[in-house]
Protein backbone atom coordinates (compact mmCIF):
# COMPACT_ATOMS: atom_id res chain seq x y z
CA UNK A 1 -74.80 -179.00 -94.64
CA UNK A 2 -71.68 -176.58 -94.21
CA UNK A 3 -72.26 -173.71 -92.16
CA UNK A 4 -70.70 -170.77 -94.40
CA UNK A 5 -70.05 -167.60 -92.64
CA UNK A 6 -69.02 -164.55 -95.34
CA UNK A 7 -67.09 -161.71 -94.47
CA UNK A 8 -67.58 -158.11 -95.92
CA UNK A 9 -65.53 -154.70 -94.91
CA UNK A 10 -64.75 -151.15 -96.91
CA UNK A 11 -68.03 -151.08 -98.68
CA UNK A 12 -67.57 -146.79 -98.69
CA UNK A 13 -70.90 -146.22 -100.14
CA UNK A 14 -71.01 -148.38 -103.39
CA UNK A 15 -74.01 -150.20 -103.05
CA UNK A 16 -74.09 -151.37 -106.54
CA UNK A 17 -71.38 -153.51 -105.43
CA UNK A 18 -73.00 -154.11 -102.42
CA UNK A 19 -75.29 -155.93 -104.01
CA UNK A 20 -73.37 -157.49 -106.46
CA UNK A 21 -71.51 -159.03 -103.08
CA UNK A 22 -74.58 -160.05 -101.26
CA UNK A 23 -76.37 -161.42 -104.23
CA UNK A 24 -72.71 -164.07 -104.41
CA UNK A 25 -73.14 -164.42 -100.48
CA UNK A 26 -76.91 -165.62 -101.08
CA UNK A 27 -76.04 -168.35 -103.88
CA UNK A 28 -73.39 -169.43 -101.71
CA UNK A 29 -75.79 -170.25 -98.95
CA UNK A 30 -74.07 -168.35 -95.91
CA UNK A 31 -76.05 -168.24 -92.74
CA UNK A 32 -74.27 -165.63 -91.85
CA UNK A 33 -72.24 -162.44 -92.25
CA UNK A 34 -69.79 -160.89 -90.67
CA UNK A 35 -69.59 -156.96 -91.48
CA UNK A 36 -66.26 -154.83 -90.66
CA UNK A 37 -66.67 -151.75 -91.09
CA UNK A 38 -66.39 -148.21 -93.24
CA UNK A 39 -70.16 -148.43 -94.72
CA UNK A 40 -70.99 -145.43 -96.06
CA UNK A 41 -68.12 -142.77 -96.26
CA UNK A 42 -67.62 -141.85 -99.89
CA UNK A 43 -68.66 -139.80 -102.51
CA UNK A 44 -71.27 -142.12 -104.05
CA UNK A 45 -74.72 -143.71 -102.54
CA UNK A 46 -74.38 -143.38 -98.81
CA UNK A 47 -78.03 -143.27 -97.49
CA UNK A 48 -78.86 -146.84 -101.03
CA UNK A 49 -75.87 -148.45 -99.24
CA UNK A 50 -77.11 -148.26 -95.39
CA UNK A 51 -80.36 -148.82 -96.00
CA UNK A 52 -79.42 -152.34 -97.61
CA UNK A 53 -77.45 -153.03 -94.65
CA UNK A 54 -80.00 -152.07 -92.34
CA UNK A 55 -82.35 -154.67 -93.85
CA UNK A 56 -80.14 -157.31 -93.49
CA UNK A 57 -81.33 -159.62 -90.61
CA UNK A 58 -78.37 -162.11 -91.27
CA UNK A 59 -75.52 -159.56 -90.69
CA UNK A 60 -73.36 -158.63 -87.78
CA UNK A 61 -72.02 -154.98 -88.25
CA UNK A 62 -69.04 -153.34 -86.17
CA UNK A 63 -67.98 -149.43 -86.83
CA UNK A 64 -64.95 -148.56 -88.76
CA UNK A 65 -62.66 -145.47 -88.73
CA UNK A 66 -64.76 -143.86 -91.01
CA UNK A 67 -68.37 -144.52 -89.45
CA UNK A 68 -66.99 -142.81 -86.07
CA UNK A 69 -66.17 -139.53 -88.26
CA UNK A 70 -69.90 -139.63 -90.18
CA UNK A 71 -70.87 -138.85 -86.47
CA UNK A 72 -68.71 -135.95 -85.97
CA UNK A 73 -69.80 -132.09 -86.83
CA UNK A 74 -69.96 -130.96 -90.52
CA UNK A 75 -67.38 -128.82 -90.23
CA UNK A 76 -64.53 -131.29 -89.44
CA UNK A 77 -65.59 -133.72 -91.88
CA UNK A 78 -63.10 -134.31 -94.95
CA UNK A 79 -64.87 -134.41 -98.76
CA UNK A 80 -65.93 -137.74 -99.12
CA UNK A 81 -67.04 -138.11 -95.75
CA UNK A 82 -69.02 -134.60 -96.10
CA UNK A 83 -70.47 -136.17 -99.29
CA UNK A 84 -72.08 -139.14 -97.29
CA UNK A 85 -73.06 -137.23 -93.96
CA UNK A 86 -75.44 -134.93 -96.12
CA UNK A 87 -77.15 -138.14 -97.61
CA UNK A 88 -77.85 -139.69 -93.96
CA UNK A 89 -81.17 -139.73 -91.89
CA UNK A 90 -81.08 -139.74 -88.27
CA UNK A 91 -82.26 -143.47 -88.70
CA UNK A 92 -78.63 -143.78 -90.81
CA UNK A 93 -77.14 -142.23 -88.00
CA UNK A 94 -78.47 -143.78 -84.87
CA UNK A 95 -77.39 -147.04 -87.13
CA UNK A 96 -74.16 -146.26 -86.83
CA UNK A 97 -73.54 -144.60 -83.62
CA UNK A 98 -75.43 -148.23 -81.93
CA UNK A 99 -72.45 -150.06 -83.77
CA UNK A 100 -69.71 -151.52 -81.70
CA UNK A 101 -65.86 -150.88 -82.16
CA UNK A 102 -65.17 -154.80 -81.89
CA UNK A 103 -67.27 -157.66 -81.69
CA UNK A 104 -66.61 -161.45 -80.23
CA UNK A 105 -69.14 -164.27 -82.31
CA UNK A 106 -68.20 -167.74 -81.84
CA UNK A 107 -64.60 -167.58 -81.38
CA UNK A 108 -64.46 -165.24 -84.16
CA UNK A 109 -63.03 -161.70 -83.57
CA UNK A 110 -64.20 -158.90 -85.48
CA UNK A 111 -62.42 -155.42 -85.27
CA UNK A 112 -61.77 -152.80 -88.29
CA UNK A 113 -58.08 -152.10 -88.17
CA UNK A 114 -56.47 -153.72 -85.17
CA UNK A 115 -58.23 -155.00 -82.01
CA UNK A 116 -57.20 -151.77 -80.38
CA UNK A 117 -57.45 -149.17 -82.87
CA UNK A 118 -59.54 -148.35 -85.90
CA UNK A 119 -56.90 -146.12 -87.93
CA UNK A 120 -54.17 -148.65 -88.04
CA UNK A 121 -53.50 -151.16 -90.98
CA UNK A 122 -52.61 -155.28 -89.27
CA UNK A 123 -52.12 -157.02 -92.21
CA UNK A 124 -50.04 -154.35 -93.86
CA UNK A 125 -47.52 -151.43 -92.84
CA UNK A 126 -46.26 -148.25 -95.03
CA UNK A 127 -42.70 -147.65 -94.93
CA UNK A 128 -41.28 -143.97 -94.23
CA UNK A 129 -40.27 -143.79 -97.77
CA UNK A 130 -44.13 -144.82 -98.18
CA UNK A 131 -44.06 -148.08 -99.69
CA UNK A 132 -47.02 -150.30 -98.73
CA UNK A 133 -45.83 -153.52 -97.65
CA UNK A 134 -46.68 -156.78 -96.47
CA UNK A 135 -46.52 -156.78 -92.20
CA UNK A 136 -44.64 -159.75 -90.75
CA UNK A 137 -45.82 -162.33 -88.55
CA UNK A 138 -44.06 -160.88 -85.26
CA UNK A 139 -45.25 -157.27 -86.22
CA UNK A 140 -48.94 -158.93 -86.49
CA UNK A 141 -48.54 -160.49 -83.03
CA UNK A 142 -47.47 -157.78 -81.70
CA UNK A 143 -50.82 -155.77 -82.62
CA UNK A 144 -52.72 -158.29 -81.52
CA UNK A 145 -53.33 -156.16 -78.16
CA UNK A 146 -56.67 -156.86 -76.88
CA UNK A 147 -57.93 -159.58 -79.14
CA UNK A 148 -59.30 -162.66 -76.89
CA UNK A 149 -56.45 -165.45 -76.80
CA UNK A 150 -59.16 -168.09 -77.42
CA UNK A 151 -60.17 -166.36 -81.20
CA UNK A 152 -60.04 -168.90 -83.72
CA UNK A 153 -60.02 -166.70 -86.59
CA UNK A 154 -59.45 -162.70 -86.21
CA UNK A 155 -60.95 -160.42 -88.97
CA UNK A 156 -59.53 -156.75 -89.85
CA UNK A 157 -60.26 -154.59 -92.76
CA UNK A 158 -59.07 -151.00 -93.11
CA UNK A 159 -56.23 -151.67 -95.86
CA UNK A 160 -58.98 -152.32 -98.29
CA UNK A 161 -56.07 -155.41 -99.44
CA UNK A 162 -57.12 -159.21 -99.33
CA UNK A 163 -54.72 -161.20 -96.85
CA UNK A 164 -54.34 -164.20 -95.38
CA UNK A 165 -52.12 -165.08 -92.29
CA UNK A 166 -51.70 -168.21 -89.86
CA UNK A 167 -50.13 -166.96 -86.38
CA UNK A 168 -47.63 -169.44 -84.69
CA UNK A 169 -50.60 -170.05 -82.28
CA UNK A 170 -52.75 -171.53 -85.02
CA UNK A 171 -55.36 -168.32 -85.42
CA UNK A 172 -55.97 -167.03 -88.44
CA UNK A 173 -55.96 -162.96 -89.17
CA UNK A 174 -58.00 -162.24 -91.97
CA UNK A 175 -58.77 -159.35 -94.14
CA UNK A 176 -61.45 -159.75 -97.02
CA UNK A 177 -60.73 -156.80 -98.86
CA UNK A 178 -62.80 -154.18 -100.01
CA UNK A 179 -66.65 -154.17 -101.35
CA UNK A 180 -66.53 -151.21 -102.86
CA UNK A 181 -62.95 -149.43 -103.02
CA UNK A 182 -60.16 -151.14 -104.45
CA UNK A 183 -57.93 -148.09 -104.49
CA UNK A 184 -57.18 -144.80 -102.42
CA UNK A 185 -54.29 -142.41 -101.11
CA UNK A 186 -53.62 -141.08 -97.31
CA UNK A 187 -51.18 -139.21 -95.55
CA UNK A 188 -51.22 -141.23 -92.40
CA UNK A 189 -48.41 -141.84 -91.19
CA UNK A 190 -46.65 -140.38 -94.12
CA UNK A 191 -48.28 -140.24 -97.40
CA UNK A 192 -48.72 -143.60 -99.13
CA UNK A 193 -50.94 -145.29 -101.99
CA UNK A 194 -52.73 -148.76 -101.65
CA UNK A 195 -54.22 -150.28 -105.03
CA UNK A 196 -55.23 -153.47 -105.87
CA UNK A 197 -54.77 -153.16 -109.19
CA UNK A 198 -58.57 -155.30 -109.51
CA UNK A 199 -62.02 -153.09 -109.78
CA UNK A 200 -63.77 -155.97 -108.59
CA UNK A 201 -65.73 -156.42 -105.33
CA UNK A 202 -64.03 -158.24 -102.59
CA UNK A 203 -65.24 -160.65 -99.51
CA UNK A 204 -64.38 -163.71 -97.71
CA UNK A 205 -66.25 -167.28 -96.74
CA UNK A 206 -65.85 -169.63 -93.71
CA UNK A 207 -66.91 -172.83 -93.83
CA UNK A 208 -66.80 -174.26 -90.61
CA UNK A 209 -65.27 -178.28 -90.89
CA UNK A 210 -63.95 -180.46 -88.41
CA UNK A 211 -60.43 -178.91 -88.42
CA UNK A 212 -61.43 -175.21 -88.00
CA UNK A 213 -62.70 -173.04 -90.14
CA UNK A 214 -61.82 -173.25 -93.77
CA UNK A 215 -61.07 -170.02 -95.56
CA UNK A 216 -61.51 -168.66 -99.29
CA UNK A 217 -61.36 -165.19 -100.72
CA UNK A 218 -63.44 -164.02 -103.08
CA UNK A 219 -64.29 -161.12 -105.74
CA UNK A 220 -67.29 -160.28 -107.93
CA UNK A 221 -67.33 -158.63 -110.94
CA UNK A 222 -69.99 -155.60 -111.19
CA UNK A 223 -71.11 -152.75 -113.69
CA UNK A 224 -69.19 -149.92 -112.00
CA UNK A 225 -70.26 -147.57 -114.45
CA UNK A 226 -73.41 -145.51 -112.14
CA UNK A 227 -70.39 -145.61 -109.02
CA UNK A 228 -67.79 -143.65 -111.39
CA UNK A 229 -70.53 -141.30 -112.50
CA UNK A 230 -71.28 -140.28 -108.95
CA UNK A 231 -67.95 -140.07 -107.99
CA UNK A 232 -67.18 -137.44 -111.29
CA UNK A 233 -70.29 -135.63 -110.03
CA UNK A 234 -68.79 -134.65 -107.49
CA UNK A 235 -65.72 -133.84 -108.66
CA UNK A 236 -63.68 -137.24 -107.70
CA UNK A 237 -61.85 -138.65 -110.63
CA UNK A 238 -59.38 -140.19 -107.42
CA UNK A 239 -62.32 -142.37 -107.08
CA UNK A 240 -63.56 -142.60 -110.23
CA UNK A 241 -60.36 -144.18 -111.69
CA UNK A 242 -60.21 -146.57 -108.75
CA UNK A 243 -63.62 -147.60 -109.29
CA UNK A 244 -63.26 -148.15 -113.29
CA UNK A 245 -59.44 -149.88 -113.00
CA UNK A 246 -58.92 -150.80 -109.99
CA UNK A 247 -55.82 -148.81 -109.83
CA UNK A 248 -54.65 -145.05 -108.15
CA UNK A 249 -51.74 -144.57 -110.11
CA UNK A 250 -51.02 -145.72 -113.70
């Protein structure tokens, strides 16, 4: 039998397509999966969404940017992340302060942005006129930083953006995509939009074979009708029209 590994990232507190993802992951058969990051942070069902994760024998978890801030005080939080904090228990939050930054299985790297910081998109870079584009392959090598040279396949979320891209060395940088938010707007490092333009829920598979590890994306299709509620409960129609289309601006 193939061993099938999947990878998840950017599930931001939408646990109906949580479990939408990890039903898929089950029918598929993986033994395993690979978790990268930004779990909860969101204006939806922060406290539903960890404690699926939490049961989850089969998964290997690693903090994103957004986990670290869940931790900080209340007052510094920004709105979605103040949203989630006030759903958390102190079992949420020991959870998430026990999760590493990066994490080494098999010859598989697992880090959230980059290997050396959280906050920073690999796969993808945002112009000064703030254009989201693809990164090349020399930029990408160039952030590789403090990955291990011997990683078969590195994983990165963060960009929320499916990608796919063979180094010159033969590894493979991968990033799923998002679970749970297809769309979103930041100011860092100038302000910038990144949209999918797809309101389905996004993840990867390995199957391991005798050349490597073979890799597929994938995306399920989910009612995301209780998610946009939530988010115009509290007064997000940024997520809410994300969540519904798959798309920040029309």
């Amino acid at each position: 039998m193939t061993d099938r590994w999947a990878v998840i990232s950017d599930v931001h507190g939408n646990v109906d397509a949580l479990k939408a993802v990890l039903a898929e992951i089950d029918r598929l058969g993986c033994s395993r999966i690979l978790n990268l990051g930004d779990h909860a942070s969101g204006p939806l069902a922060a406290a539903e969404t960890l404690n699926v994760l939490m049961a989850r024998d089969d998964m290997i978890s690693i903090r994103g940017n957004h986990d670290r801030y869940l931790l900080t005080p209340p007052e510094t939080l920004g709105p979605s992340d103040a949203v989630a904090a006030a759903q958390l228990t102190n079992a949420h939050k020991e959870w998430l302060a026990a999760l590493p930054a990066t994490a080494l299985v098999e010859g598989v790297f697992l880090c959230h942005g980059t290997p050396d910081s959280d906050e920073t998109y690999w796969l993808h870079d945002v112009t000064p006129q703030g254009d989201l584009v693809d990164r090349g392959g020399s930029g990408i090598v160039d952030l590789a930083g403090a990955a291990p040279v011997s990683a078969q396949v590195l994983l990165c979320g963060h960009t929320h953006l499916p990608r796919i891209v063979q180094l010159a060395t033969g590894a493979v940088v991968l990033n799923p995509g998002s679970v749970g938010l297809p769309a979103y707007d930041d100011v860092t490092p100038v302000p910038h939009v990144v949209q999918s333009g797809d309101p389905a829920a996004r993840f990867a598979v390995m199957a391991r074979g005798q050349q490597g590890w073979d890799i597929s994306l994938h995306r399920v299709a989910y009612d995301t009708g209780r998610m946009v509620a939530l988010a115009l409960a509290h007064n997000r129609a940024d997520w809410a029209q994300p969540l519904k289309t798959g798309w920040f601006e029309t």
